[in-house]
C-alpha atoms as a PDB file:
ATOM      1  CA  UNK A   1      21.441 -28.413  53.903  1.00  0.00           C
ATOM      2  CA  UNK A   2      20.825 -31.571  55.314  1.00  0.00           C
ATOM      3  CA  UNK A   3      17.988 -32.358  57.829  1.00  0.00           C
ATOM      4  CA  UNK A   4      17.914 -35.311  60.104  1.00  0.00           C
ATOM      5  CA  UNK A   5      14.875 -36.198  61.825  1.00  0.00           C
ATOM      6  CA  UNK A   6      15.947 -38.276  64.915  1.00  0.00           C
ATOM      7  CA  UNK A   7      13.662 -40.697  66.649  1.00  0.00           C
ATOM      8  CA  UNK A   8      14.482 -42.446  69.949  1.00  0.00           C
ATOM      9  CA  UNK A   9      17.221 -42.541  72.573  1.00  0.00           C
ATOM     10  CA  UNK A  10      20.307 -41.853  70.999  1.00  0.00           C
ATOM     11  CA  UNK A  11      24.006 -43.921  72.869  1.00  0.00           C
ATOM     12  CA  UNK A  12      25.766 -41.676  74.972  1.00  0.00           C
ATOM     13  CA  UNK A  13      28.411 -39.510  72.962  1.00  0.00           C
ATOM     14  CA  UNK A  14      26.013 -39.004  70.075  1.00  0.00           C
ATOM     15  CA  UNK A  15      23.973 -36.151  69.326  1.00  0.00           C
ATOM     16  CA  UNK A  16      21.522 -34.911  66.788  1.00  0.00           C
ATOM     17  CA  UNK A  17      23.800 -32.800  65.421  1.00  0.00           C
ATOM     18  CA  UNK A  18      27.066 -35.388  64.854  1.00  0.00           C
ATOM     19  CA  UNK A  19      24.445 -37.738  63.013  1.00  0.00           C
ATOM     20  CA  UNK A  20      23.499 -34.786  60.949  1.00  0.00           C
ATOM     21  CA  UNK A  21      27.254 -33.861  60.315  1.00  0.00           C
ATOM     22  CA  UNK A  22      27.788 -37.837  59.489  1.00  0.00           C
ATOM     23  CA  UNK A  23      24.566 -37.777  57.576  1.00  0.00           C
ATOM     24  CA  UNK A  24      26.016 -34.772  55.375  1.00  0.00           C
ATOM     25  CA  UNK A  25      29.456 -36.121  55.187  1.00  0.00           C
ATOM     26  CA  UNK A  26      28.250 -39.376  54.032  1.00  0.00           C
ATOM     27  CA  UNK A  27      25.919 -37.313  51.344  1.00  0.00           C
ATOM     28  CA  UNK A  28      28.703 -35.321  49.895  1.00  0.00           C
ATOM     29  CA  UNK A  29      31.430 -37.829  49.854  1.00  0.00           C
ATOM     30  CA  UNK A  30      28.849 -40.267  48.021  1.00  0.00           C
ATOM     31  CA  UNK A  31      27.973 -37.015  45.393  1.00  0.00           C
ATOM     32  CA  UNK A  32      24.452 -36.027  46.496  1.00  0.00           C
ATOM     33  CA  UNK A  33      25.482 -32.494  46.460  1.00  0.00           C
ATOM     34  CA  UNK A  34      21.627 -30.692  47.344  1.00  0.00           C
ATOM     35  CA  UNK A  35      20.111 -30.729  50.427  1.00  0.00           C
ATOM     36  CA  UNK A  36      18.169 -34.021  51.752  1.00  0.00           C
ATOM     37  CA  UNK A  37      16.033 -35.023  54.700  1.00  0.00           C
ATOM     38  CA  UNK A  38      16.315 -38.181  56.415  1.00  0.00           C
ATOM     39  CA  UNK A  39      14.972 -39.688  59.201  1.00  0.00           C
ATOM     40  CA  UNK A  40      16.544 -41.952  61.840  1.00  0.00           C
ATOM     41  CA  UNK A  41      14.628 -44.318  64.161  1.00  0.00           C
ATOM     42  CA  UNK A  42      16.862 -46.022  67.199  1.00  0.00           C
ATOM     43  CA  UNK A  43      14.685 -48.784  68.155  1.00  0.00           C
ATOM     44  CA  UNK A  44      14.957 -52.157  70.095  1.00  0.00           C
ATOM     45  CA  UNK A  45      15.419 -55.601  68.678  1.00  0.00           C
ATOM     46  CA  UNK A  46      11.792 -56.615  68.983  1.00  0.00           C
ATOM     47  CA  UNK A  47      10.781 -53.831  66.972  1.00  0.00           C
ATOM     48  CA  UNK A  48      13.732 -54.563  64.250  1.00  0.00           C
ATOM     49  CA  UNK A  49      12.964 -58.264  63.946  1.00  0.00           C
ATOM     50  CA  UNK A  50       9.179 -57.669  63.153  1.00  0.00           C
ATOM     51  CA  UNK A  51      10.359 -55.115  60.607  1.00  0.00           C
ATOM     52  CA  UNK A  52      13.434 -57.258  59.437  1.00  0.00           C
ATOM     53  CA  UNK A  53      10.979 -60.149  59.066  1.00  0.00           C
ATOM     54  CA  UNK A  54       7.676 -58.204  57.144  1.00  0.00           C
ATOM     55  CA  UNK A  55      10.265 -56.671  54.787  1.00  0.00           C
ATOM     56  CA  UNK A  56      13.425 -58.344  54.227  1.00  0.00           C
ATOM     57  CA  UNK A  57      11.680 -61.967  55.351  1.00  0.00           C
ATOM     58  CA  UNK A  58      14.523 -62.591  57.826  1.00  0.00           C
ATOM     59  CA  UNK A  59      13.170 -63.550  61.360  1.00  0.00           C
ATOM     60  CA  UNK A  60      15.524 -62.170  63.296  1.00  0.00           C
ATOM     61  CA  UNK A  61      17.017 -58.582  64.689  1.00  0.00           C
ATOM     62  CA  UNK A  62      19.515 -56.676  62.639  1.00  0.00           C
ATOM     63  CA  UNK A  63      21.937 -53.836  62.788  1.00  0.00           C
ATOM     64  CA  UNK A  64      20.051 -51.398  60.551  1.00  0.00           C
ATOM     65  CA  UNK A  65      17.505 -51.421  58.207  1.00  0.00           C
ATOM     66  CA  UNK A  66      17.166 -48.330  55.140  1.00  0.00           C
ATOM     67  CA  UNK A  67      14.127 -47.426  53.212  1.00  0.00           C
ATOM     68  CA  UNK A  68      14.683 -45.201  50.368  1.00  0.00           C
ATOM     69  CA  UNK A  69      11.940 -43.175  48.715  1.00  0.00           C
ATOM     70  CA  UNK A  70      13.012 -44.260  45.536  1.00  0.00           C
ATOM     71  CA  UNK A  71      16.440 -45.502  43.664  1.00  0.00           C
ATOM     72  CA  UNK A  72      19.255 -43.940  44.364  1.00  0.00           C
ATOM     73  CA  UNK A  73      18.470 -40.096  44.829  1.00  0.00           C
ATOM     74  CA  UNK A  74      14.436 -39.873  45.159  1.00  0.00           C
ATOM     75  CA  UNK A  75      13.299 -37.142  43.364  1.00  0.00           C
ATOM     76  CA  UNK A  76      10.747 -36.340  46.244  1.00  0.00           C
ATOM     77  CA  UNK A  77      11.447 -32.520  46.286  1.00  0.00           C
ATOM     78  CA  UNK A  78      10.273 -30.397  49.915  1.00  0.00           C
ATOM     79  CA  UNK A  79       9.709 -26.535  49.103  1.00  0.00           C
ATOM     80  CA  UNK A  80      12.926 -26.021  50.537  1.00  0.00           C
ATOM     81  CA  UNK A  81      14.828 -28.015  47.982  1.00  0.00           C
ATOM     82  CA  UNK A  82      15.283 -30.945  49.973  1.00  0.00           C
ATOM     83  CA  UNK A  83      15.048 -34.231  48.718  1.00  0.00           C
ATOM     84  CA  UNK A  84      13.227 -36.916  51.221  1.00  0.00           C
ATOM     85  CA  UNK A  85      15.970 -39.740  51.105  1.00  0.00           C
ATOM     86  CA  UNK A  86      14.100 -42.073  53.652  1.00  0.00           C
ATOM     87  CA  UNK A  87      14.502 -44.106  56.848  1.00  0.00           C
ATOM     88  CA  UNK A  88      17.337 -45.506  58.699  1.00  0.00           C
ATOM     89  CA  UNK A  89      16.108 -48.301  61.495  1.00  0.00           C
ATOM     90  CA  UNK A  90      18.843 -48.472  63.988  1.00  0.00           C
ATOM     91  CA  UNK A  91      18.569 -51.381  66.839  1.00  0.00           C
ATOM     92  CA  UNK A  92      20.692 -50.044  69.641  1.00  0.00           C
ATOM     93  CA  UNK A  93      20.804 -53.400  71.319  1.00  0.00           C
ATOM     94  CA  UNK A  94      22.511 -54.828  68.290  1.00  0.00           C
ATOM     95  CA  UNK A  95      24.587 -52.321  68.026  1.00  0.00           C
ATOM     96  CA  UNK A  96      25.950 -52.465  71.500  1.00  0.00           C
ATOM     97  CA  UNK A  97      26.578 -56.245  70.955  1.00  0.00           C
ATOM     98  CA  UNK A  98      28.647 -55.818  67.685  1.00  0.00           C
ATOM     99  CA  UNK A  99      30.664 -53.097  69.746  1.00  0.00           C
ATOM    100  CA  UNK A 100      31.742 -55.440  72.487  1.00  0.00           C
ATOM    101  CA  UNK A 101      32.261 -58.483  70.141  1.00  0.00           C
ATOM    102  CA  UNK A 102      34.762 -56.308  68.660  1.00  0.00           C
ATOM    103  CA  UNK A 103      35.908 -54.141  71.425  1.00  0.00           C
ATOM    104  CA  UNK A 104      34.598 -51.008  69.743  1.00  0.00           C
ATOM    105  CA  UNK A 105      32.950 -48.138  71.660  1.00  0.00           C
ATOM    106  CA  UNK A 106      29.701 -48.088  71.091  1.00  0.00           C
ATOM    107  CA  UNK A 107      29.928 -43.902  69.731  1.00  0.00           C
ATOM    108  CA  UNK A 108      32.375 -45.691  66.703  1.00  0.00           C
ATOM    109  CA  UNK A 109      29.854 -48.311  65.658  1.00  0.00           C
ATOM    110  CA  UNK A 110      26.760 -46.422  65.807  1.00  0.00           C
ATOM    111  CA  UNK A 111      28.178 -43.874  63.460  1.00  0.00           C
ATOM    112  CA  UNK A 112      29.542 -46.810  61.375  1.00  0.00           C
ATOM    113  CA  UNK A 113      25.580 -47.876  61.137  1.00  0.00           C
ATOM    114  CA  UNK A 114      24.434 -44.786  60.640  1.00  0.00           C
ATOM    115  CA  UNK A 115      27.365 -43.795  57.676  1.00  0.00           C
ATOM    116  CA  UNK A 116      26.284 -47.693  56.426  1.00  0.00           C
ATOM    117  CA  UNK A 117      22.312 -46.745  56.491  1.00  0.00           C
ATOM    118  CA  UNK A 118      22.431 -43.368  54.873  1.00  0.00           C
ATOM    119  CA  UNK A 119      24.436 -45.020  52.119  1.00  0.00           C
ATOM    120  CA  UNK A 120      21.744 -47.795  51.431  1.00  0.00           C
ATOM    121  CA  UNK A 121      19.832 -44.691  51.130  1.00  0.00           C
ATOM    122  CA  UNK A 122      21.956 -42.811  48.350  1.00  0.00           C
ATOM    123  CA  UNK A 123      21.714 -46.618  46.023  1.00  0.00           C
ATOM    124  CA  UNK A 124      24.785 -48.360  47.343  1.00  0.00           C
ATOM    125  CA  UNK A 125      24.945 -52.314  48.373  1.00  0.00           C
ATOM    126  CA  UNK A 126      26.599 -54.814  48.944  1.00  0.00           C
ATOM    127  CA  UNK A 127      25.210 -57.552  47.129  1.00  0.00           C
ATOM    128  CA  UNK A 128      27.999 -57.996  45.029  1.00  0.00           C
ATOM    129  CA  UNK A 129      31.780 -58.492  45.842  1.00  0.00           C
ATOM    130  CA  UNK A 130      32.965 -54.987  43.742  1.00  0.00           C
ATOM    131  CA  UNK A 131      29.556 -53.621  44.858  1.00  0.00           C
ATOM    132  CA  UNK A 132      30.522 -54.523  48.795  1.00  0.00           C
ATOM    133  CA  UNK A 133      34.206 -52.839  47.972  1.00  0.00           C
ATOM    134  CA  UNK A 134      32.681 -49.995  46.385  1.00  0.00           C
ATOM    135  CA  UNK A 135      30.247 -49.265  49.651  1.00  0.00           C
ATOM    136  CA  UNK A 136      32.776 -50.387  52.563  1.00  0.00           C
ATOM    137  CA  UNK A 137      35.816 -48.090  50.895  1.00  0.00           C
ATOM    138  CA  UNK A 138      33.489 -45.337  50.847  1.00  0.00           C
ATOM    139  CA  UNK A 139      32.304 -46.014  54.314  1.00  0.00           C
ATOM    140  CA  UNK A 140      35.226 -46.285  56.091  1.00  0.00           C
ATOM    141  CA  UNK A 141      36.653 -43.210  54.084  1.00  0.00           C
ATOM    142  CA  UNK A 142      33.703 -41.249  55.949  1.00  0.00           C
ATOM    143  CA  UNK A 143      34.544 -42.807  58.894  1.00  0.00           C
ATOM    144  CA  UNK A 144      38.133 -41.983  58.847  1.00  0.00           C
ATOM    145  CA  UNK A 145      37.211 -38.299  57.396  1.00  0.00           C
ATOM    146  CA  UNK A 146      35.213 -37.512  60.841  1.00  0.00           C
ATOM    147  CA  UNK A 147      37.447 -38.628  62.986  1.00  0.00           C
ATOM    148  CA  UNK A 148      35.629 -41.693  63.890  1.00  0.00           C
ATOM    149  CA  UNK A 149      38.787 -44.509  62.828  1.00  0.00           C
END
C-alpha cells in the first residue's frame, strides 16, 4: 500500500487519491514492490527558491525538489511495513508556467512533476545522458500508462 501525505492546495483536476495512484504506479513500474509513504508539499516559488537555494545552492525557484530518506529505497520501516521514501516540493506557480510555455494543461504537468519527484525518490537522476534516458523513458512510460500522454 502506498500512502501519500499531501500538503497544500492541490491544481484543479487533481486529487489526493490520483497522486496516490501516480505515486504507486510510479513505485511499481520503477520495482519498489512494498508499501511506502511519501509526502508531497505544493508550495509557492518563494518558498521553493529559499529551499532550492539552502540545499541545492541555486538561487532561484524550481519545478520540484525530492528528499529521500536514504539511497534509493530507505530502509526506514513504519509498523505497517511501509517504507518512509521522503518529500516531494512541488511549486505550483512553476508548474503553471511550464504548462503554458508548452501548451500543456496544467493536470498533465503536475502529474509529470509529481511521476519526476517520486522517482528522485526511488534513486533515479539525470545527471548523466544514459542516466537522463533511463529516468525520462520510465517517466513518460508512467505517464502514458495512466492515461496522462
Amino acid at each position: 500500500m502506498i500512502t501519500v501525505q499531501c500538503i497544500g492546495t492541490l491544481p484543479p483536476g487533481i486529487t489526493k487519491s490520483s497522486v496516490r495512484a501516480l505515486v504507486a504506479l510510479a513505485c511499481r513500474r520503477a520495482g519498489c514492490l512494498s508499501g511506502a509513504v511519501v509526502s508531497l508539499r505544493v508550495t509557492d516559488d518563494r518558498a521553493m527558491r529559499t529551499l532550492n537555494r539552502r540545499h541545492r545552492g541555486k538561487d532561484r525557484t524550481t519545478d520540484v525538489l525530492s528528499f529521500a530518506y536514504g539511497e534509493g529505497l530507505p530502509p526506514g520501516v513504519r509498523s505497517k511495513g511501509e517504507r518512509e521514501l521522503g518529500d516531494i516540493i512541488v511549486s505550483l506557480p512553476q508548474v503553471r508556467r511550464q504548462a503554458k510555455a508548452i501548451s500543456r494543461p496544467i493536470k498533465a504537468e503536475f502529474s509529470l512533476i509529481v511521476v519526476h519527484g517520486t522517482l528522485h525518490l526511488l534513486g533515479f537522476d539525470h545527471e548523466t545522458l544514459a542516466d537522463e534516458r533511463r529516468m525520462f523513458r520510465l517517466q513518460h512510460d508512467i505517464l502514458i500508462k495512466a492515461g496522462i500522454f
